[in-house]
PDB file of N, CA and C in Angstrom:
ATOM      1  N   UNK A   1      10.735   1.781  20.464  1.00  0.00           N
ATOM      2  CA  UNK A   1      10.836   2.364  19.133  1.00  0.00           C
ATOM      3  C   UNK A   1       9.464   2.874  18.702  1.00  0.00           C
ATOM      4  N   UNK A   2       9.204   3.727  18.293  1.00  0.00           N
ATOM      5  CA  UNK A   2       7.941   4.732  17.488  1.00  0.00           C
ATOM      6  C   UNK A   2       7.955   3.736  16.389  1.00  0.00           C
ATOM      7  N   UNK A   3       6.369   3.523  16.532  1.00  0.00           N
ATOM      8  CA  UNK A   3       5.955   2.680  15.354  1.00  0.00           C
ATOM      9  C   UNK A   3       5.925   3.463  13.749  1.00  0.00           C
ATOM     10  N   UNK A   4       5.703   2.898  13.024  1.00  0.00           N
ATOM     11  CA  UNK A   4       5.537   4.199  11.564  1.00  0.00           C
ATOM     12  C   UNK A   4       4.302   3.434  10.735  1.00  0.00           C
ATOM     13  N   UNK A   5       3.736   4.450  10.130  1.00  0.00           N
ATOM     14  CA  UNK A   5       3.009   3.792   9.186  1.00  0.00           C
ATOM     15  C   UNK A   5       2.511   4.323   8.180  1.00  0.00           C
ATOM     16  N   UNK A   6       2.211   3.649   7.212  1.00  0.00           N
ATOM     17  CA  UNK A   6       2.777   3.852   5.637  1.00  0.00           C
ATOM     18  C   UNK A   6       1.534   3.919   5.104  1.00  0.00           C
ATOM     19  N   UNK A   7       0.767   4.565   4.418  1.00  0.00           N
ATOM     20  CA  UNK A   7      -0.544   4.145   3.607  1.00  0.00           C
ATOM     21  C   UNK A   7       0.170   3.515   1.818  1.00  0.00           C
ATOM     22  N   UNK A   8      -0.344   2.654   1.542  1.00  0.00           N
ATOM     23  CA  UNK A   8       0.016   1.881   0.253  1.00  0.00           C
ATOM     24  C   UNK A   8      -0.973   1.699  -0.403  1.00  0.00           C
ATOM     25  N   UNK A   9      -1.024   2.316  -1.752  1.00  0.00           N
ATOM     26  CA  UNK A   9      -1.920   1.422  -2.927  1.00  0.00           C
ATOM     27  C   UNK A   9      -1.146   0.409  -3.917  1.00  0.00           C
ATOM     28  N   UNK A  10      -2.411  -0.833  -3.808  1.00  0.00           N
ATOM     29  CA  UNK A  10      -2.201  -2.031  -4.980  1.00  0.00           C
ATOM     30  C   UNK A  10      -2.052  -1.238  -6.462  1.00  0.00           C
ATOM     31  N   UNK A  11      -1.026  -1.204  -7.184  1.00  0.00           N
ATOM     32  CA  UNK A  11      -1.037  -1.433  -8.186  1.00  0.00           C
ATOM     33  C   UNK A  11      -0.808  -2.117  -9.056  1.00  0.00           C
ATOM     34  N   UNK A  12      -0.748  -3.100  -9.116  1.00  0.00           N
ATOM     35  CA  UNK A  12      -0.914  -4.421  -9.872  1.00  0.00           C
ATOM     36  C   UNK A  12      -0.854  -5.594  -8.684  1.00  0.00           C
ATOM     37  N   UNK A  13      -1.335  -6.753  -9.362  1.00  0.00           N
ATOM     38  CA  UNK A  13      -1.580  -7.800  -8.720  1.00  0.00           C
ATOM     39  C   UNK A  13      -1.497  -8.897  -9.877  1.00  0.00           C
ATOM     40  N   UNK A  14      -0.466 -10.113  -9.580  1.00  0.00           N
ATOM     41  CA  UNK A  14      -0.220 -10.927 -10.320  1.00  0.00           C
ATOM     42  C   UNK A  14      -0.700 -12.262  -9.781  1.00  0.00           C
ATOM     43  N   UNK A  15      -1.525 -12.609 -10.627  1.00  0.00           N
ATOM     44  CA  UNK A  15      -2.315 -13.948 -10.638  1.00  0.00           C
ATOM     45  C   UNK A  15      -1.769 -15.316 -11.322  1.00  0.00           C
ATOM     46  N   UNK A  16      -0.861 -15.290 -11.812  1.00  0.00           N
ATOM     47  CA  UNK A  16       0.001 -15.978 -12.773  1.00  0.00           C
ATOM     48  C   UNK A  16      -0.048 -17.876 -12.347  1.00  0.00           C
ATOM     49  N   UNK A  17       0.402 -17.438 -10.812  1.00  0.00           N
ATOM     50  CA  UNK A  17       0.335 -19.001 -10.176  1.00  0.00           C
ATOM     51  C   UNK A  17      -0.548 -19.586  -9.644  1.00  0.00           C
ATOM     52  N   UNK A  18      -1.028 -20.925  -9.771  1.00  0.00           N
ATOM     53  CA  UNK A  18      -1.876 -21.172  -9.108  1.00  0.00           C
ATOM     54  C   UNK A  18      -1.648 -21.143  -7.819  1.00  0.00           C
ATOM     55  N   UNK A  19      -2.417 -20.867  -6.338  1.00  0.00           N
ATOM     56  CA  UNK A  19      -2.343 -21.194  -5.575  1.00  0.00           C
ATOM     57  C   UNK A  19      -1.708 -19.929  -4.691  1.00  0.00           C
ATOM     58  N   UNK A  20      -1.414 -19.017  -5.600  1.00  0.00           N
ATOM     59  CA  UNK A  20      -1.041 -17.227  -4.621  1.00  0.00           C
ATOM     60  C   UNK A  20      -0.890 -16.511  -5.646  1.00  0.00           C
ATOM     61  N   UNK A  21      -1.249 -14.877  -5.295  1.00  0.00           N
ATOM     62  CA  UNK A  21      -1.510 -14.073  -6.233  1.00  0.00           C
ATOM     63  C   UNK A  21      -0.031 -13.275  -5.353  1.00  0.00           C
ATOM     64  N   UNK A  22       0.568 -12.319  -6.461  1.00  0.00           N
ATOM     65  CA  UNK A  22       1.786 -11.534  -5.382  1.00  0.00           C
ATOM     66  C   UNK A  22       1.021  -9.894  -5.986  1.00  0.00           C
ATOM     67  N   UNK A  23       1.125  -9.481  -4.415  1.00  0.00           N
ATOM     68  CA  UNK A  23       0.697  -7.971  -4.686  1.00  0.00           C
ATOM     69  C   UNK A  23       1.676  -6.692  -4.679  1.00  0.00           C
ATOM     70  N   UNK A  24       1.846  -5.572  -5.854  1.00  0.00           N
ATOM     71  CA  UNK A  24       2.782  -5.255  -5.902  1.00  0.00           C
ATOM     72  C   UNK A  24       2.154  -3.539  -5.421  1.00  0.00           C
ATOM     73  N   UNK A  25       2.746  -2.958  -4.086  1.00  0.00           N
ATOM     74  CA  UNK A  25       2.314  -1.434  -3.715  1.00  0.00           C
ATOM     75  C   UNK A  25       3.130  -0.600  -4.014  1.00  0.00           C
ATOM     76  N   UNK A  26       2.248   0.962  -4.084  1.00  0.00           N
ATOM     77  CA  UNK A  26       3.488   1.858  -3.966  1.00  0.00           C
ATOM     78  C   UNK A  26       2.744   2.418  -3.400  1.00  0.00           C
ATOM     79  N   UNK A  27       3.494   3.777  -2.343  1.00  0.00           N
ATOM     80  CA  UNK A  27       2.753   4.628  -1.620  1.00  0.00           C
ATOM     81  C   UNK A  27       1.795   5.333  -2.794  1.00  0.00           C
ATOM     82  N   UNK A  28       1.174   5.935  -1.534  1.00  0.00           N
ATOM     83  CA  UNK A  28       0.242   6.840  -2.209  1.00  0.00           C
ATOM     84  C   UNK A  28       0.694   8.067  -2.546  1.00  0.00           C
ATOM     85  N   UNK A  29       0.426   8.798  -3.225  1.00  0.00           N
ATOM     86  CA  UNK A  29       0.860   9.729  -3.744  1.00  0.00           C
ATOM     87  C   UNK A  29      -0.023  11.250  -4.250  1.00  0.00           C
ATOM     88  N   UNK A  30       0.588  12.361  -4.414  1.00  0.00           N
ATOM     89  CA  UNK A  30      -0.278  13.289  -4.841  1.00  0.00           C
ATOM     90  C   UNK A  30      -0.236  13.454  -6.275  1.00  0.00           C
ATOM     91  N   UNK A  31      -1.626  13.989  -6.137  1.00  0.00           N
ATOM     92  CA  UNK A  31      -2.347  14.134  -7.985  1.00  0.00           C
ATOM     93  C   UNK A  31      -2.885  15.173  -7.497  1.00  0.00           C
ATOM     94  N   UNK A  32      -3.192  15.714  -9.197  1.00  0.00           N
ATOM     95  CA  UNK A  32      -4.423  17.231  -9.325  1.00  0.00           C
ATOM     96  C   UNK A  32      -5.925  16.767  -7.880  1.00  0.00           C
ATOM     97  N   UNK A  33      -5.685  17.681  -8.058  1.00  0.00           N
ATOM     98  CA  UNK A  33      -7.588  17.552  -6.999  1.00  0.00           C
ATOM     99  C   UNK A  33      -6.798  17.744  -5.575  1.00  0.00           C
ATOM    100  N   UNK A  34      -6.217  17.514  -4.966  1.00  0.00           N
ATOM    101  CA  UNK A  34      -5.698  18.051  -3.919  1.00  0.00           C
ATOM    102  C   UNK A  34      -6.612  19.040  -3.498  1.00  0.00           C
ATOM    103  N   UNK A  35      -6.973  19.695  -1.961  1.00  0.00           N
ATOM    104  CA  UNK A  35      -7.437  20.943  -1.098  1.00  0.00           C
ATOM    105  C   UNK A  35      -5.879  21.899  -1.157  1.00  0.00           C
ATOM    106  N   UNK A  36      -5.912  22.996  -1.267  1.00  0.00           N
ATOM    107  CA  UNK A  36      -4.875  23.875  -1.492  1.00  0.00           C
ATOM    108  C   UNK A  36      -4.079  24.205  -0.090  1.00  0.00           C
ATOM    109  N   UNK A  37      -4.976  24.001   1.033  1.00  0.00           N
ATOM    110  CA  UNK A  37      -4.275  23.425   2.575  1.00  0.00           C
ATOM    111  C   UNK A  37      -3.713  22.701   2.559  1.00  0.00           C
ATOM    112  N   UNK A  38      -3.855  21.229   1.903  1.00  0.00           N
ATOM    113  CA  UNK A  38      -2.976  20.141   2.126  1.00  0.00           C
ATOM    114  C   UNK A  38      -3.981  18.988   3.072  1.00  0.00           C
ATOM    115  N   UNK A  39      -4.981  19.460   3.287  1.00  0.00           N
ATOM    116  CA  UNK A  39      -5.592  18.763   4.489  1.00  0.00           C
ATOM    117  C   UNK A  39      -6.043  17.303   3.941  1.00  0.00           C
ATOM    118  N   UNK A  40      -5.924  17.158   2.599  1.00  0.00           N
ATOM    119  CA  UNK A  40      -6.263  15.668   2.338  1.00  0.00           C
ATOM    120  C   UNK A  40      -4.862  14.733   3.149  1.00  0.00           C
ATOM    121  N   UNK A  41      -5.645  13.438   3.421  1.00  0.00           N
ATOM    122  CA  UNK A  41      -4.910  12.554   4.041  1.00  0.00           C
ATOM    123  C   UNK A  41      -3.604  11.671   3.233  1.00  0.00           C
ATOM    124  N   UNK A  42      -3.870  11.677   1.996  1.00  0.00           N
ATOM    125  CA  UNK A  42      -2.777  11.057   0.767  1.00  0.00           C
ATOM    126  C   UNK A  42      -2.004  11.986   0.998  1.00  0.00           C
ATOM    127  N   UNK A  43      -2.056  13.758   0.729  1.00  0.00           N
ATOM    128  CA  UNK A  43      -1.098  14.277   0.586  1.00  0.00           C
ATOM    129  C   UNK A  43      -0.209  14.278   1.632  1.00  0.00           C
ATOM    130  N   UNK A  44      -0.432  13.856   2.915  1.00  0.00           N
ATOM    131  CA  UNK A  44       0.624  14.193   3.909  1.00  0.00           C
ATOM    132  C   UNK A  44       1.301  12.653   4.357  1.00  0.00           C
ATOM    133  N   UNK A  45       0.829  11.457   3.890  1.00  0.00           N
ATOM    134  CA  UNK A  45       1.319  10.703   3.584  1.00  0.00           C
ATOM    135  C   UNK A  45       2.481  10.898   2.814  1.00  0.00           C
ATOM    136  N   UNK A  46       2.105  11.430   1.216  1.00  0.00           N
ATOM    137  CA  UNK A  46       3.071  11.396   0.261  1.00  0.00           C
ATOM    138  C   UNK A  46       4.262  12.683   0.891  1.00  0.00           C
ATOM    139  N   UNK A  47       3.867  12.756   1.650  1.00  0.00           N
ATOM    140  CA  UNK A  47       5.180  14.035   2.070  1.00  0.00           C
ATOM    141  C   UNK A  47       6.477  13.496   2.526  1.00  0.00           C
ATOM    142  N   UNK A  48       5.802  12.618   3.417  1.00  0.00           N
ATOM    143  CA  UNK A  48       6.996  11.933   4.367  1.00  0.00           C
ATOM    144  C   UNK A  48       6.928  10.475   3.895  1.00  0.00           C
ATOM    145  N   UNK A  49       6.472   9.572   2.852  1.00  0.00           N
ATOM    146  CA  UNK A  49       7.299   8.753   2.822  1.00  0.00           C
ATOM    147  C   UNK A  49       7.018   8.872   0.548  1.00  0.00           C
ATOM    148  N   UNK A  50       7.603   9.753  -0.043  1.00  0.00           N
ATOM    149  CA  UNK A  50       7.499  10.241  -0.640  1.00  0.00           C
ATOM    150  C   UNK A  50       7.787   9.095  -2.545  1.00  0.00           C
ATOM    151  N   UNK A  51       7.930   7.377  -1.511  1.00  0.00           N
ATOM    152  CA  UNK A  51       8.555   6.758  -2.926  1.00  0.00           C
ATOM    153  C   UNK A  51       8.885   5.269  -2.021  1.00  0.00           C
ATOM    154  N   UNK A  52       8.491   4.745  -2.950  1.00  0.00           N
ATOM    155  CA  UNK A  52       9.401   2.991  -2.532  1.00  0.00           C
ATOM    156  C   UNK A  52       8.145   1.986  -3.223  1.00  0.00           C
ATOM    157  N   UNK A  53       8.588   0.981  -2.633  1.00  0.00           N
ATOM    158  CA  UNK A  53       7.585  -0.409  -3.626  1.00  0.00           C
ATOM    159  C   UNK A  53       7.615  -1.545  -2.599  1.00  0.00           C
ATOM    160  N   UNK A  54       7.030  -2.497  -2.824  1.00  0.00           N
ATOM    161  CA  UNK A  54       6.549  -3.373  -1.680  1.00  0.00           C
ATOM    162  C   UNK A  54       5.856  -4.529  -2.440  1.00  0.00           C
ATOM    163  N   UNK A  55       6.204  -5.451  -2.941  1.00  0.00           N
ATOM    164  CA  UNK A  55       5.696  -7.053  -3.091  1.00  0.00           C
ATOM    165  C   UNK A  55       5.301  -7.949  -1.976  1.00  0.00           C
ATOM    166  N   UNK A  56       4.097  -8.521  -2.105  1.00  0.00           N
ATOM    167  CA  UNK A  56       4.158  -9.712  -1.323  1.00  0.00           C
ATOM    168  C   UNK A  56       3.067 -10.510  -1.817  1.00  0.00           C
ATOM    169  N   UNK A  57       4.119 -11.978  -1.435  1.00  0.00           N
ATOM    170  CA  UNK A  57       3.110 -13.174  -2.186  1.00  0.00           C
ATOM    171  C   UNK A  57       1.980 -13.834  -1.354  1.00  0.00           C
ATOM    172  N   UNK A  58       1.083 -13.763  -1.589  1.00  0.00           N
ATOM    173  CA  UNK A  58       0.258 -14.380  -0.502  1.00  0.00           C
ATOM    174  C   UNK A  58      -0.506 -15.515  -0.830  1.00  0.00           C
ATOM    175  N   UNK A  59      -0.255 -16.475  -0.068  1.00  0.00           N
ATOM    176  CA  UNK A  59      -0.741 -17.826  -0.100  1.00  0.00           C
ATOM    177  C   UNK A  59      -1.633 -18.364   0.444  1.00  0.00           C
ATOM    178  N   UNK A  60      -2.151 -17.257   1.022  1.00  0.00           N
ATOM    179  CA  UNK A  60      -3.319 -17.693   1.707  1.00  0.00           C
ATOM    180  C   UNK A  60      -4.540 -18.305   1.228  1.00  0.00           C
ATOM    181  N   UNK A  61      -4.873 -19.532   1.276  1.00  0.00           N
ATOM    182  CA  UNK A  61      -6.428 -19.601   0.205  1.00  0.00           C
ATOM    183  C   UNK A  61      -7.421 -18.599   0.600  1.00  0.00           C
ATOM    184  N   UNK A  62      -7.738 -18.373   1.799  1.00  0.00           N
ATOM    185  CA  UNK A  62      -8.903 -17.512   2.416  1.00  0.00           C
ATOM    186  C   UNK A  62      -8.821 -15.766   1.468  1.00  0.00           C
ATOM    187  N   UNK A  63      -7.616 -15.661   1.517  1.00  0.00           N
ATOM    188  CA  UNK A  63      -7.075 -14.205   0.918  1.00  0.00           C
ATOM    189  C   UNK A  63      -7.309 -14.172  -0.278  1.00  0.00           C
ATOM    190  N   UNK A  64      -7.074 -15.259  -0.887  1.00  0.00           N
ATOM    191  CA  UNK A  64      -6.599 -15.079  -2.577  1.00  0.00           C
ATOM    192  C   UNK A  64      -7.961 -14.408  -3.415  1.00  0.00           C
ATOM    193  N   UNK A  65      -7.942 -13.745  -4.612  1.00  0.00           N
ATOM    194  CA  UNK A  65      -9.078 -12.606  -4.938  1.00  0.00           C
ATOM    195  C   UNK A  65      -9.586 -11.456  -4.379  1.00  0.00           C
ATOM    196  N   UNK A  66      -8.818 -11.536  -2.540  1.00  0.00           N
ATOM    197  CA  UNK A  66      -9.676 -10.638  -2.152  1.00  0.00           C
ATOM    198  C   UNK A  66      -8.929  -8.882  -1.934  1.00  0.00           C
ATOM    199  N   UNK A  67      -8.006  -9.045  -2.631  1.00  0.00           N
ATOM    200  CA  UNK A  67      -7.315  -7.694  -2.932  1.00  0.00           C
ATOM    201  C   UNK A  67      -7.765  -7.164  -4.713  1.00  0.00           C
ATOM    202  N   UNK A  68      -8.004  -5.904  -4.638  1.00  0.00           N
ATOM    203  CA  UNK A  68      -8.027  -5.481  -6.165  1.00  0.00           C
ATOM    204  C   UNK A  68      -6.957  -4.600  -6.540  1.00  0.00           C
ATOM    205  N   UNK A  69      -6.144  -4.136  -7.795  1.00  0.00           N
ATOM    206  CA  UNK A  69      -5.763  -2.851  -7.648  1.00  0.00           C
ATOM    207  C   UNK A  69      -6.090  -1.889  -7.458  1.00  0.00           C
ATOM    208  N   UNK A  70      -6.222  -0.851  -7.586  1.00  0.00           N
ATOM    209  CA  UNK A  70      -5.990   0.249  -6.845  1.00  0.00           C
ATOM    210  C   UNK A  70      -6.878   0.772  -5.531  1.00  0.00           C
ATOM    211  N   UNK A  71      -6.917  -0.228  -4.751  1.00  0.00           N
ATOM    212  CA  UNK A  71      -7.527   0.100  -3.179  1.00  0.00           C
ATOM    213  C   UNK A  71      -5.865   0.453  -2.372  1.00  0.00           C
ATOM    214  N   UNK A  72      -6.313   0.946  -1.047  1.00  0.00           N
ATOM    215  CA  UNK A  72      -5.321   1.402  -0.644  1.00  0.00           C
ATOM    216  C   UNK A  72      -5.177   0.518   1.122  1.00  0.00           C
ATOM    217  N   UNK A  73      -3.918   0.608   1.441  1.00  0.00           N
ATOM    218  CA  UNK A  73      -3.769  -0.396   2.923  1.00  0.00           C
ATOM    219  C   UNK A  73      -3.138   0.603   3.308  1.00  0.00           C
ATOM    220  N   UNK A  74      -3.378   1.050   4.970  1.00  0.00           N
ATOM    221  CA  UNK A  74      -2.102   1.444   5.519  1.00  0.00           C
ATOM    222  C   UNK A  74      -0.934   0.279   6.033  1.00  0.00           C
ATOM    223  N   UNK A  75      -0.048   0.402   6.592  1.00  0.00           N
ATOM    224  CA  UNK A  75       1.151  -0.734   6.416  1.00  0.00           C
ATOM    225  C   UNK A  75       2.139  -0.096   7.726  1.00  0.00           C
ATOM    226  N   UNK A  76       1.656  -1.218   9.085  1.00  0.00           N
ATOM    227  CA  UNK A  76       2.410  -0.547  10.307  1.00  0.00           C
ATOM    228  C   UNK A  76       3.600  -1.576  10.278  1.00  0.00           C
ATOM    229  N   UNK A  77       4.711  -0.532  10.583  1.00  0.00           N
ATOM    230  CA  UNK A  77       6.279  -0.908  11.525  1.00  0.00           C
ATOM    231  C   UNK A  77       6.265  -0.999  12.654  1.00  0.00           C
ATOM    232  N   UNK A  78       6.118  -2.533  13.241  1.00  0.00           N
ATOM    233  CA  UNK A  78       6.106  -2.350  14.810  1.00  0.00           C
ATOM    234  C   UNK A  78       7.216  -3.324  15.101  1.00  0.00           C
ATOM    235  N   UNK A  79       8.928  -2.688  15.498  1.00  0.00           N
ATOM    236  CA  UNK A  79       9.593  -3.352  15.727  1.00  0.00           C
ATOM    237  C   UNK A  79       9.270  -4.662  16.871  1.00  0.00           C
ATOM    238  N   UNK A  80       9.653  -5.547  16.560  1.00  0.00           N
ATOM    239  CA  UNK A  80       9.884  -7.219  17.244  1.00  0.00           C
ATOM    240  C   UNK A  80      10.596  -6.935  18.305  1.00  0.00           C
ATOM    241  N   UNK A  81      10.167  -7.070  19.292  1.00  0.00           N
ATOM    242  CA  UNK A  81      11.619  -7.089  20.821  1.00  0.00           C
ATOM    243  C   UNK A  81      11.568  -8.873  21.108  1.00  0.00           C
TER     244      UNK A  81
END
C-alpha cells in the first residue's frame, strides 16, 4: 500500500488534566500570501487533503508542554501488515 502523508497544524491544545494534554489538528490550509504558482508547500498540501480534524491525548510525561499551537507536524499512513 502507498504510504500518505498529511501535514497538520495544532490548533488548540487542552491542558485541562493533570497528567496529559489532548492535541487538537487540522490540516493546513491556504491563506492570502500564497506565490501565484502555487509552489508554496501548504498550498499543495491543502489541495489534496483539503479538511478533517485529528485529536490525540498524550500521556506521555517526557511530551507533555512540548507541543504549542500553531506549529505544524506532517502525519504518515503506513499501513500495518
Amino acid at each position: 500500500m502507498t504510504a500518505m502523508r498529511a501535514k497538520m497544524k495544532i490548533n488548540h491544545i487542552d491542558r485541562r488534566n493533570a497528567g496529559s494534554e489532548t492535541l487538537y489538528f487540522n490540516p493546513v490550509c491556504r491563506s492570502a500570501g500564497y506565490p501565484a504558482d502555487g509552489s508554496d508547500e501548504n498550498n499543495t498540501y491543502a489541495k489534496f487533503s483539503p479538511s478533517g480534524m485529528l485529536s490525540l491525548t498524550v500521556a506521555n510525561p517526557a511530551l507533555l508542554g512540548k507541543f504549542n499551537e500553531g506549529e505544524e507536524y506532517y502525519l504518515d499512513f503506513i499501513k500495518v501488515e
